[in-house]
Protein backbone atom coordinates (compact mmCIF):
# COMPACT_ATOMS: atom_id res chain seq x y z
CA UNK A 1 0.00 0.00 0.00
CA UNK A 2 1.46 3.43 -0.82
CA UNK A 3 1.49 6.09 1.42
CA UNK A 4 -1.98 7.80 -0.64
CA UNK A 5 -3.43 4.83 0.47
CA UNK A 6 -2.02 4.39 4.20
CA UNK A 7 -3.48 7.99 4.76
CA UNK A 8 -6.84 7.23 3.34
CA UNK A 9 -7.32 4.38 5.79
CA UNK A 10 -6.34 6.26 8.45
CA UNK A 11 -9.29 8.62 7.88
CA UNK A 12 -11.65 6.07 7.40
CA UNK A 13 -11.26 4.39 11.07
CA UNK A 14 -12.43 6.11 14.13
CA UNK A 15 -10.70 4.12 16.31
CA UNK A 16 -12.65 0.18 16.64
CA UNK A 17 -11.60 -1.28 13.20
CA UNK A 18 -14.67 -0.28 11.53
CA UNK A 19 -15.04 1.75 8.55
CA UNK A 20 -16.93 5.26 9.55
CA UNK A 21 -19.39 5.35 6.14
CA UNK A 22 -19.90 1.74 5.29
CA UNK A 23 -19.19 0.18 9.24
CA UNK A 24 -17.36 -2.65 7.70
CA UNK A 25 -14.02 -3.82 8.79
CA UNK A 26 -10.87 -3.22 7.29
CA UNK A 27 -8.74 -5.91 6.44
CA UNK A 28 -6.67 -7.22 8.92
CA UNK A 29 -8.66 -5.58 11.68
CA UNK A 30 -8.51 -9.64 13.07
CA UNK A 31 -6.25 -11.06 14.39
CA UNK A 32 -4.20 -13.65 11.67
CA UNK A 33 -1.69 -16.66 12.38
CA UNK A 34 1.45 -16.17 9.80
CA UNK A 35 1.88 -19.40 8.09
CA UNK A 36 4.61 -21.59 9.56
CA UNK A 37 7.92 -22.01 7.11
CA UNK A 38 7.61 -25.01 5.69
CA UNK A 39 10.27 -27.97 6.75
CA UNK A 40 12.02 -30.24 4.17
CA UNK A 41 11.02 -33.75 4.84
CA UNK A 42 13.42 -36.43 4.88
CA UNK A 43 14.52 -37.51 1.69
CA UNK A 44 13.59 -34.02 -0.32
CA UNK A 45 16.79 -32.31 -1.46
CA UNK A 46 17.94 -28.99 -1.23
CA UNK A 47 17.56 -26.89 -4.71
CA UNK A 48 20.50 -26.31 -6.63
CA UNK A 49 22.55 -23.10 -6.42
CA UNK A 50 20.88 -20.72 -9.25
CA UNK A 51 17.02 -22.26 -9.05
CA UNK A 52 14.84 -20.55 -7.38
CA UNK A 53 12.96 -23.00 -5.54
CA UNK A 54 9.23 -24.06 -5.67
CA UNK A 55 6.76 -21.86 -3.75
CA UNK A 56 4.32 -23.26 -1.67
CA UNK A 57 0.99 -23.21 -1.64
CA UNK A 58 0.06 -20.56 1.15
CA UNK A 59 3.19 -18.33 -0.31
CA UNK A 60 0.06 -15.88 -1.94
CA UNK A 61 -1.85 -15.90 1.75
CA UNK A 62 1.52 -15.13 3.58
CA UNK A 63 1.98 -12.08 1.45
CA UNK A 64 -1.23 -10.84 1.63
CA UNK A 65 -1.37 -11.14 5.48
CA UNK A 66 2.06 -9.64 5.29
CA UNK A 67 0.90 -6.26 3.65
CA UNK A 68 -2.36 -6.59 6.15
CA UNK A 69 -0.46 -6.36 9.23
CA UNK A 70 1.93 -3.56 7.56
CA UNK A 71 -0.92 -1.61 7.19
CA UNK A 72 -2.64 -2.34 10.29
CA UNK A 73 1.03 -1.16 11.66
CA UNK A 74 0.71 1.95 10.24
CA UNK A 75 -2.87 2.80 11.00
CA UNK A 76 -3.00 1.94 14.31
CA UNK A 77 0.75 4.65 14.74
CA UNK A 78 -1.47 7.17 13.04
CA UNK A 79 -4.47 6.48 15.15
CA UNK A 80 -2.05 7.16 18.67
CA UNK A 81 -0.20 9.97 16.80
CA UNK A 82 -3.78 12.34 16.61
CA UNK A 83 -4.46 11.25 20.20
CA UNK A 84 -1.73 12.57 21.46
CA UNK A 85 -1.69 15.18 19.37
CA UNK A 86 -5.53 15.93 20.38
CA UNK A 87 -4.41 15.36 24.30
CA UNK A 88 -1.83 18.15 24.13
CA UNK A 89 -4.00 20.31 22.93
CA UNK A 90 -5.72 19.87 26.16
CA UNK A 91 -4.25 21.82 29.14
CA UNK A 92 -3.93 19.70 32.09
CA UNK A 93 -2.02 21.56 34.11
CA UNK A 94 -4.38 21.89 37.21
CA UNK A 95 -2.60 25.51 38.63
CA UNK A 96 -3.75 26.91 35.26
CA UNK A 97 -7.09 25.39 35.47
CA UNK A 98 -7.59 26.68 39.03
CA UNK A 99 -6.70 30.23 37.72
CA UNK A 100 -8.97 30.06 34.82
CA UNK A 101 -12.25 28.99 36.94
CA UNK A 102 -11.29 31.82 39.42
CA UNK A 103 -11.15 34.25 36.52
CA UNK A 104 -14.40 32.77 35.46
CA UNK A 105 -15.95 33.39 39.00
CA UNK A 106 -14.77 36.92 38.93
CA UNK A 107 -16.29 38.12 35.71
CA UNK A 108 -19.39 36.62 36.99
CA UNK A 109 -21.50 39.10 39.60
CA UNK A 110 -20.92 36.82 42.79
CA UNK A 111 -18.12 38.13 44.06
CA UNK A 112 -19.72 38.61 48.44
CA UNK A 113 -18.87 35.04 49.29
CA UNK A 114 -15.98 34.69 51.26
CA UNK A 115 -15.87 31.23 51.30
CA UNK A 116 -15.34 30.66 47.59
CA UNK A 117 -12.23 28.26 47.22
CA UNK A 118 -11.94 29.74 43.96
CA UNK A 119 -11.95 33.28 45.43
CA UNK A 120 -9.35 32.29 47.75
CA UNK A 121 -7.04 30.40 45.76
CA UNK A 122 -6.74 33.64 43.03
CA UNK A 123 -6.03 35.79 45.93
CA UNK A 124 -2.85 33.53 46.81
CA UNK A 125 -1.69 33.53 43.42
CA UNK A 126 -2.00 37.35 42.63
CA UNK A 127 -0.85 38.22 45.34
CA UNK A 128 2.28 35.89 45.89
CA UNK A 129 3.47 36.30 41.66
CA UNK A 130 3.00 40.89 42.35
CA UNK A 131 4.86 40.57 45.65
CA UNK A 132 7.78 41.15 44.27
CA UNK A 133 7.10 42.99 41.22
CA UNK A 134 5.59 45.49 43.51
CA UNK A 135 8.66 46.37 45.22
CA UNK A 136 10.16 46.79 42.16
CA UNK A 137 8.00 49.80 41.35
CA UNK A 138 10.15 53.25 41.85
CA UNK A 139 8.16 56.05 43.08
CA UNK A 140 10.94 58.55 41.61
CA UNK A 141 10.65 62.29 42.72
CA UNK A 142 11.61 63.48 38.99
CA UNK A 143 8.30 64.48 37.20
CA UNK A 144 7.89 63.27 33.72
CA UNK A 145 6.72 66.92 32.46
CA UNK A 146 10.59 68.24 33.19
CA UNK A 147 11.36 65.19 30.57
CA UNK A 148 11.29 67.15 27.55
CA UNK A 149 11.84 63.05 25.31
CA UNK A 150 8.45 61.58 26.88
CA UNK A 151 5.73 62.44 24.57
CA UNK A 152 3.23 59.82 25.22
CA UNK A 153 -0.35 60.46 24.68
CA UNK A 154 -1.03 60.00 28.86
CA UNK A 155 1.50 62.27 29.31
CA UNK A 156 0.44 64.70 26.87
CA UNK A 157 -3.37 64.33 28.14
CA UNK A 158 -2.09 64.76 32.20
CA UNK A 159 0.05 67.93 30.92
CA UNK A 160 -3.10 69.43 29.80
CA UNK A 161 -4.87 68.75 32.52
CA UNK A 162 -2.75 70.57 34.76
CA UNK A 163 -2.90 73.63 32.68
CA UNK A 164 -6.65 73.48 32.58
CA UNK A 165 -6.96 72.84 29.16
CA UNK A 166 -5.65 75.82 27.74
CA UNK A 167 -6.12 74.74 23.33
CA UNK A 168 -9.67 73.14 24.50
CA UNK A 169 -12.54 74.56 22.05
CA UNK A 170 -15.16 76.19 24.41
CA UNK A 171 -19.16 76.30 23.17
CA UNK A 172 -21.07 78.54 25.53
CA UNK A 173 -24.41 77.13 24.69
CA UNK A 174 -23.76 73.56 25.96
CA UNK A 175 -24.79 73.38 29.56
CA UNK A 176 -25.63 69.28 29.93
CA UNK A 177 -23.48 69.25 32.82
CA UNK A 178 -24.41 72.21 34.69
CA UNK A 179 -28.08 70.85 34.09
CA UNK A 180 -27.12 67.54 35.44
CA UNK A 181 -25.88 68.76 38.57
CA UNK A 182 -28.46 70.97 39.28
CA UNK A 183 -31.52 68.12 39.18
CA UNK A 184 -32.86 69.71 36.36
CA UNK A 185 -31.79 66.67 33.21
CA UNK A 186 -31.45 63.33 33.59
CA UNK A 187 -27.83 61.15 32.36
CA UNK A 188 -28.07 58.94 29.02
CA UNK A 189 -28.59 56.24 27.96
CA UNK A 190 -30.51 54.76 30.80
CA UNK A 191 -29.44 57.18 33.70
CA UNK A 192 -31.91 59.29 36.12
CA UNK A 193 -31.70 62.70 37.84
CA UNK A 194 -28.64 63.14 40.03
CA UNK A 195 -30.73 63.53 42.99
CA UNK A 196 -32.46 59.75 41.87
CA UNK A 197 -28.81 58.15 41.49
CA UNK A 198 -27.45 59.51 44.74
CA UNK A 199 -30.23 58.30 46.76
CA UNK A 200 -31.33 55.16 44.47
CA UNK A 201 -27.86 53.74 43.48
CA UNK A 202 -26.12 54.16 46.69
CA UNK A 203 -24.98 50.35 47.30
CA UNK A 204 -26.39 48.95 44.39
CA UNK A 205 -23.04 47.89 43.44
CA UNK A 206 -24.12 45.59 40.46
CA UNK A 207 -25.78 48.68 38.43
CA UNK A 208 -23.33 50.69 39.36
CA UNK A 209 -19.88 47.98 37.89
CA UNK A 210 -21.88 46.92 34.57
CA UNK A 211 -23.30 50.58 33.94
CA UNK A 212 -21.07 52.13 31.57
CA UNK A 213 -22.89 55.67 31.08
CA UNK A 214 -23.06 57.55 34.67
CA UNK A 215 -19.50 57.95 35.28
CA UNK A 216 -19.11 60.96 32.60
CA UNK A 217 -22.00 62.56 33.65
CA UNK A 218 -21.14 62.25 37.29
CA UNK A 219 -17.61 63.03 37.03
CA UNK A 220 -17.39 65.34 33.88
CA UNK A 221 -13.95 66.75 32.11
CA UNK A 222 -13.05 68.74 29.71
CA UNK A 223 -12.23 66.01 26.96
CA UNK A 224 -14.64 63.71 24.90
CA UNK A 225 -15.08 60.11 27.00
CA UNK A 226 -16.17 57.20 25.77
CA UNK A 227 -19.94 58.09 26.21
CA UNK A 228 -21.34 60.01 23.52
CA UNK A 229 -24.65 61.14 24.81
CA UNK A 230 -22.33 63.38 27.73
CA UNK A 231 -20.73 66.72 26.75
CA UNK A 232 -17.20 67.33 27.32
CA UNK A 233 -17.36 70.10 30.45
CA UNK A 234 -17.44 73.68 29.72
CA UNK A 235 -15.37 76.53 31.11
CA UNK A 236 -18.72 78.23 31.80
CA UNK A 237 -19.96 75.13 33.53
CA UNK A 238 -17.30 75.29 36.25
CA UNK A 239 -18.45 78.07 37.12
CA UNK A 240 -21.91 77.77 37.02
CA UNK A 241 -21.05 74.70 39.22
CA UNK A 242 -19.11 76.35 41.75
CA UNK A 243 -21.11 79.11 42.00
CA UNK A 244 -24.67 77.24 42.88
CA UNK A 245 -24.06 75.72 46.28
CA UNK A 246 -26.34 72.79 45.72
CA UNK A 247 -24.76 71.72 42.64
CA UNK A 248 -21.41 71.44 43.99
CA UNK A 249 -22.48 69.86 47.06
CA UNK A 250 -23.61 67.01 44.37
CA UNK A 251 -20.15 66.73 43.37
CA UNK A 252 -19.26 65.57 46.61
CA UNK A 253 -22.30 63.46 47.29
CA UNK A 254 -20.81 61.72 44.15
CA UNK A 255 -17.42 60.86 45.34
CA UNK A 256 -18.87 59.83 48.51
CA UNK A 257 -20.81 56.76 46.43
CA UNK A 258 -17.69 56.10 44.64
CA UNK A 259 -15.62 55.64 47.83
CA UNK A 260 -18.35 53.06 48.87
CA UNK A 261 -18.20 51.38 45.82
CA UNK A 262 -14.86 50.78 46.46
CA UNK A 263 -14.98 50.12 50.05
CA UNK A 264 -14.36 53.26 51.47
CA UNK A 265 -15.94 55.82 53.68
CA UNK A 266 -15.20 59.24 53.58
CA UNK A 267 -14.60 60.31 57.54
CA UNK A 268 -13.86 63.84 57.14
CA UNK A 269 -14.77 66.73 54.83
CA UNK A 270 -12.35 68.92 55.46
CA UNK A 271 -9.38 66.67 55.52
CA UNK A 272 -10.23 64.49 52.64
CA UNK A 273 -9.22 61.31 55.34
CA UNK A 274 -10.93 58.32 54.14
CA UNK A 275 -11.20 54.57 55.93
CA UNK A 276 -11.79 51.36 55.03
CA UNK A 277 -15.91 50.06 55.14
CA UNK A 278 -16.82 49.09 58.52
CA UNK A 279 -16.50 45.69 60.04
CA UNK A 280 -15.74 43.35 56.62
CA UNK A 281 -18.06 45.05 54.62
CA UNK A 282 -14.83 46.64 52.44
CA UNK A 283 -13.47 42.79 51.35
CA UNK A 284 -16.16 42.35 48.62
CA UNK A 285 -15.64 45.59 47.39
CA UNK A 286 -11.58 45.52 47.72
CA UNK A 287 -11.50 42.01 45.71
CA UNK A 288 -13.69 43.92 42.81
CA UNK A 289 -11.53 46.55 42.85
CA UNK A 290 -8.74 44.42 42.38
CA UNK A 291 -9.69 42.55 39.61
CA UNK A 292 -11.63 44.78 38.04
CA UNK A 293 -9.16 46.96 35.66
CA UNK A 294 -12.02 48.98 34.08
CA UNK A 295 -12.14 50.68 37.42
CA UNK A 296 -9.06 51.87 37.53
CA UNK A 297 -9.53 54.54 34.07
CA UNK A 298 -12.89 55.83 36.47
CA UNK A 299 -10.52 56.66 38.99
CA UNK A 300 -8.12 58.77 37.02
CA UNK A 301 -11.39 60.50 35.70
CA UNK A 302 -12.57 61.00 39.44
CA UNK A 303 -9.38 62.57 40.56
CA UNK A 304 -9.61 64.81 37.92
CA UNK A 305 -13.05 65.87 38.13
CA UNK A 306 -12.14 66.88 42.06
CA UNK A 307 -9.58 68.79 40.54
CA UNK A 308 -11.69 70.94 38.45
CA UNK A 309 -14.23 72.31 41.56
CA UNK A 310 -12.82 72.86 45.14
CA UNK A 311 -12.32 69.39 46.20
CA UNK A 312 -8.32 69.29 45.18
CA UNK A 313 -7.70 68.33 48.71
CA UNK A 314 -9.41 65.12 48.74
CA UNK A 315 -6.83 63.51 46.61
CA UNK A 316 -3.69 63.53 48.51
CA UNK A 317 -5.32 61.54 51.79
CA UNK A 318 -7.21 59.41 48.87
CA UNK A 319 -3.48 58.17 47.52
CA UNK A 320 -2.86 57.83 50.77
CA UNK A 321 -4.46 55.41 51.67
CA UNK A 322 -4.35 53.43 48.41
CA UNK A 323 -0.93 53.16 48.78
CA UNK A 324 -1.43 51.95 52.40
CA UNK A 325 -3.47 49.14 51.48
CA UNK A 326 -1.84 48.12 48.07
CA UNK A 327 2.02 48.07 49.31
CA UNK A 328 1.36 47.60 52.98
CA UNK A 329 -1.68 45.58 53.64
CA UNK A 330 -1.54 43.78 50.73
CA UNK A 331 -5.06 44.51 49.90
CA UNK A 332 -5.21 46.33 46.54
CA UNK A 333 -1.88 45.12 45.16
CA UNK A 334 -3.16 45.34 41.30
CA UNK A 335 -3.86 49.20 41.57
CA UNK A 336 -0.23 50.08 42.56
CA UNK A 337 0.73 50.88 39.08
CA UNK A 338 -2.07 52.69 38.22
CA UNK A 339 -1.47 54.70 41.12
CA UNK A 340 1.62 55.06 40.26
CA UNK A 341 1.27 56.04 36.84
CA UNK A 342 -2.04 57.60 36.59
CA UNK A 343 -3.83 58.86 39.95
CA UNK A 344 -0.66 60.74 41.96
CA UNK A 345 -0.01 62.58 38.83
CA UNK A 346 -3.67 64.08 38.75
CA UNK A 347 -2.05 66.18 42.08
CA UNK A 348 -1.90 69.26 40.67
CA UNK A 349 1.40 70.27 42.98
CA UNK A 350 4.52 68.95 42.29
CA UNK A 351 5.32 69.46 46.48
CA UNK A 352 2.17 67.34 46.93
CA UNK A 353 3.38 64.51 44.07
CA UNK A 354 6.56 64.24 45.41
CA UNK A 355 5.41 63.99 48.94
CA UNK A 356 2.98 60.99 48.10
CA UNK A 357 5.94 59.56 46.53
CA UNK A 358 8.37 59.78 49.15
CA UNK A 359 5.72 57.88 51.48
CA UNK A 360 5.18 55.30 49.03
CA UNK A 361 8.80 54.76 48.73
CA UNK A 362 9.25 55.15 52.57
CA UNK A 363 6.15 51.85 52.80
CA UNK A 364 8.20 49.85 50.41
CA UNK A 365 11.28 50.29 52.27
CA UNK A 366 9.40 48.88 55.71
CA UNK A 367 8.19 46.20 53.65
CA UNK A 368 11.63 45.20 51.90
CA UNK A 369 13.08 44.70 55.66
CA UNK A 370 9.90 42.91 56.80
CA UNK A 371 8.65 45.30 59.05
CA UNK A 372 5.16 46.74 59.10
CA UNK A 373 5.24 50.75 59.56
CA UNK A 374 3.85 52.20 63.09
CA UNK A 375 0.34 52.98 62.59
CA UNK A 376 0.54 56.57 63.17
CA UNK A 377 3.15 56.55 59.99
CA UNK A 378 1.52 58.69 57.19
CA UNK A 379 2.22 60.96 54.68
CA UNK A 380 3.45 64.79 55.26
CA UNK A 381 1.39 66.96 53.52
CA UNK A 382 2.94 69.98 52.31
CA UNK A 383 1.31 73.31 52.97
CA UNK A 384 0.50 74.74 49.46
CA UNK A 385 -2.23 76.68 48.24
CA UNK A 386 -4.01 73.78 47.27
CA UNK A 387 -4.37 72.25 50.72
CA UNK A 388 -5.35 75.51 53.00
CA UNK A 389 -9.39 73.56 53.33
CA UNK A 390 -7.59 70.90 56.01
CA UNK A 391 -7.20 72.53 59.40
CA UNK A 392 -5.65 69.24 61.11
CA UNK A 393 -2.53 67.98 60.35
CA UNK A 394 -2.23 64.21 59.32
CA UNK A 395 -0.35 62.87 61.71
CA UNK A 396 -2.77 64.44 64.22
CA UNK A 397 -5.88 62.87 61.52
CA UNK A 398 -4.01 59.81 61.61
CA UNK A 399 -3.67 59.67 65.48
CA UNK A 400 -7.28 60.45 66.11
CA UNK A 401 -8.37 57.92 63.53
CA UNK A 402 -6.02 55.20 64.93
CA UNK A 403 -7.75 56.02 68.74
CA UNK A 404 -11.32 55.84 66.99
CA UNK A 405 -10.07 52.46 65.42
C-alpha cells in the first residue's frame, strides 16, 4: 500500500476497526496466524545453487497477510499519533485550570462570598506572583513633564490637565453638565436625575460595575469620553457649578458613592481622610476593585473631576491610603501601578506629588526589611495653596483615627 493509500485508511477508522461510512471492517482488523515455514522432509533435497525454488501453496496468503499487518502497523501509529496530538491540545495543568475557573468566577457578579475556594485560591496567586514585582515599582521624585523626550499620549493628556486645558474649544451654549448637577436633566442612555442616582444607586453595586454611562456625567472633564450622549465640560460650567451651592455639594455626594463602591468611607470633609468600610463590609468591594481593571480609568477620571471644583484636597489623603493598602496591607496590590502612573499625577502640585511619593517609597522600604510601619506613619502633607481647606494635620488625623479604630 502506498502512502496515498495508508493515509486514506487512516481517515476512514475512528478508532474500533470499523469503517466510519460503510461500518465494515478493514482488512486485517482480526487477528491472523502467519503461516509456519515449511520444513524439508526427509529424503527431499535442497535446490541447486541458481534455481529458485518451488513456492508453496500458502506463499500468496503469507503475502497478503504480510501487507495486512503492515498496514494495520501503520494505521493503528497514526491512530495514537492524533491522540496525542488531540491530548496536548488539552491543558492539564491543574494551577492553570484553578486560575482560569477563578477568573471565570470573577467576571461573573458573585463576588460577596468569602468562602469561595476559587476566590481564595486567586487571591494567593496574585498576590504571591506581584509581591515582588511590587517592590520593584520606583516612586521617583523626577516628574515626567521636566522630561522634555516623553511624549506619550497620557502624558500629553495629564500635561493638559494641569494647565486646565488651555487649546480646548469652548461652546457657551452647551450646559448638559451644569443641568445635570443641578436636578434639572437626567444622564443617558438609561441614567436618572442626580438627585435619583445619589439616593437610588447608593450600594447597588451591580448597576453601578456593569453601567457604563453615569461615570461621565457624574464626574465630567473637559475632553470627549467614551460616552457620547455626555458633553465634554465647559469653562462656563465650572463656574456655574461652583457658584450654585447645591450643585457642587452634588459633586461631593458623588465621590462619597464612589468611595463606597470601592470600600471606602469618607470620615472627614475637610481633611479628605478616608477609611476602610466598617466591620468586613470593604473585602467584597476591595477584591472587585482588584480585579476589576475597568475601574481603575474611572478613577483617574474621578481625581480629575475633584480637581476641576474645590475638592483638590481630597486627593492627597485618597493616595494615601491606596498606597497603604496596596504596598502595605496587601489589599489592593493590582492598583499600585495605576497609582503610580495615573492617579498621583492628577495632584496638581509637584510638592504634593513628590510627597505621596516619598511615602510610598518610605512603605516599600518597611516592607523590603519585613517590618510593618507604626500605625501613626503617614504621609506629610505639604502646605500649598491647594491644601489651605484641612485645618488638622495628618499625623494628628491619623492619630485620632487610629484612637477611633
Amino acid at each position: 500500500m502506498d502512502h496515498d493509500d495508508s493515509c486514506n485508511a487512516v481517515q476512514c477508522i475512528d478508532g474500533s476497526g470499523k469503517d466510519i461510512k460503510s461500518s465494515e471492517k478493514i482488512p486485517g482488523g482480526e487477528k491472523q496466524n502467519l503461516p509456519e515455514e515449511p520444513t524439508l522432509s526427509e529424503g527431499s533435497t535442497k535446490p541447486k545453487m541458481g534455481c529458485a525454488p518451488s513456492k508453496p501453496k500458502s506463499a500468496k496468503k503469507q503475502k497478503t497477510t504480510e501487507e495486512e499487518s503492515t498496514t494495520k502497523e501503520k494505521i493503528g501509529n497514526a491512530q495514537q499519533i492524533n491522540k496525542e496530538q488531540n491530548k496536548s491540545k488539552t491543558n492539564t495543568n491543574p494551577t492553570n485550570r484553578q486560575i482560569s475557573n477563578a477568573s471565570a468566577h470573577y467576571m461573573s457578579d458573585d463576588d460577596d462570598n468569602e468562602n469561595n475556594s476559587n476566590n481564595k485560591s486567586f487571591a494567593r496567586i496574585t498576590r504571591s506572583s506581584l509581591f515582588s514585582s511590587k517592590l520593584s515599582i520606583r516612586f521617583d521624585d523626577s516628574d515626567e513633564e521636566e522630561n522634555s523626550s516623553y511624549t506619550s499620549w497620557a502624558q500629553r493628556d495629564i500635561a493638559e490637565y494641569r494647565n486646565g486645558y488651555p487649546d480646548v474649544r469652548q461652546y457657551p451654549q452647551i450646559k448638559d453638565n451644569y443641568k445635570f448637577y443641578a436636578n434639572k436633566m437626567p444622564s443617558f442612555p438609561h441614567g436618572d436625575y442626580i438627585d435619583n442616582i445619589h439616593d437610588k444607586w447608593f450600594g447597588d453595586y451591580h448597576r453601578l460595575e456593569i453601567h457604563h454611562g453615569y461615570i461621565q456625567w457624574l464626574f465630567p472633564l473637559q475632553e470627549k469620553g467614551l460616552n457620547f450622549s455626555a458633553e465634554p465640560l465647559q469653562k462656563h460650567e465650572i463656574e456655574l457649578i461652583k457658584n450654585d451651592m447645591k450643585a457642587l455639594k452634588r459633586i461631593l455626594t458623588s465621590y462619597i458613592l464612589m468611595l463606597d463602591f470601592y470600600g471606602f468611607e469618607l470620615v472627614n470633609e475637610k481633611t479628605g481622610e478616608i477609611r476602610r468600610l466598617p466591620n468586613d463590609n470593604y473585602k467584597s468591594r476591595f477584591r472587585n476593585l482588584n480585579t476589576s481593571s475597568h475601574n481603575y480609568l474611572r478613577i483617574t477620571r474621578i481625581l480629575k473631576c475633584l480637581g476641576e471644583f474645590d475638592y483638590e484636597h481630597l486627593k492627597f489623603p485618597f493616595l494615601e491610603q491606596i498606597l497603604r493598602e496596596s504596598i502595605t496591607e496587601n489589599t489592593l496590590p493590582n492598583c499600585l501601578r495605576s497609582c503610580k502612573d495615573y492617579w498621583i499625577e492628577t495632584l496638581k502640585s509637584r510638592d504634593e506629588r513628590r510627597a505621596i511619593r516619598f511615602y510610598a517609597r518610605e512603605l516599600i522600604d518597611y516592607q523590603k526589611k519585613g517590618i510593618k510601619p507604626p500605625q501613626s506613619h503617614c504621609a506629610v502633607r505639604p502646605t500649598t495653596s491647594a491644601t489651605k481647606k484641612p485645618k488638622q494635620s495628618p499625623s494628628k488625623t491619623m492619630k485620632q483615627r487610629n484612637d477611633s479604630d
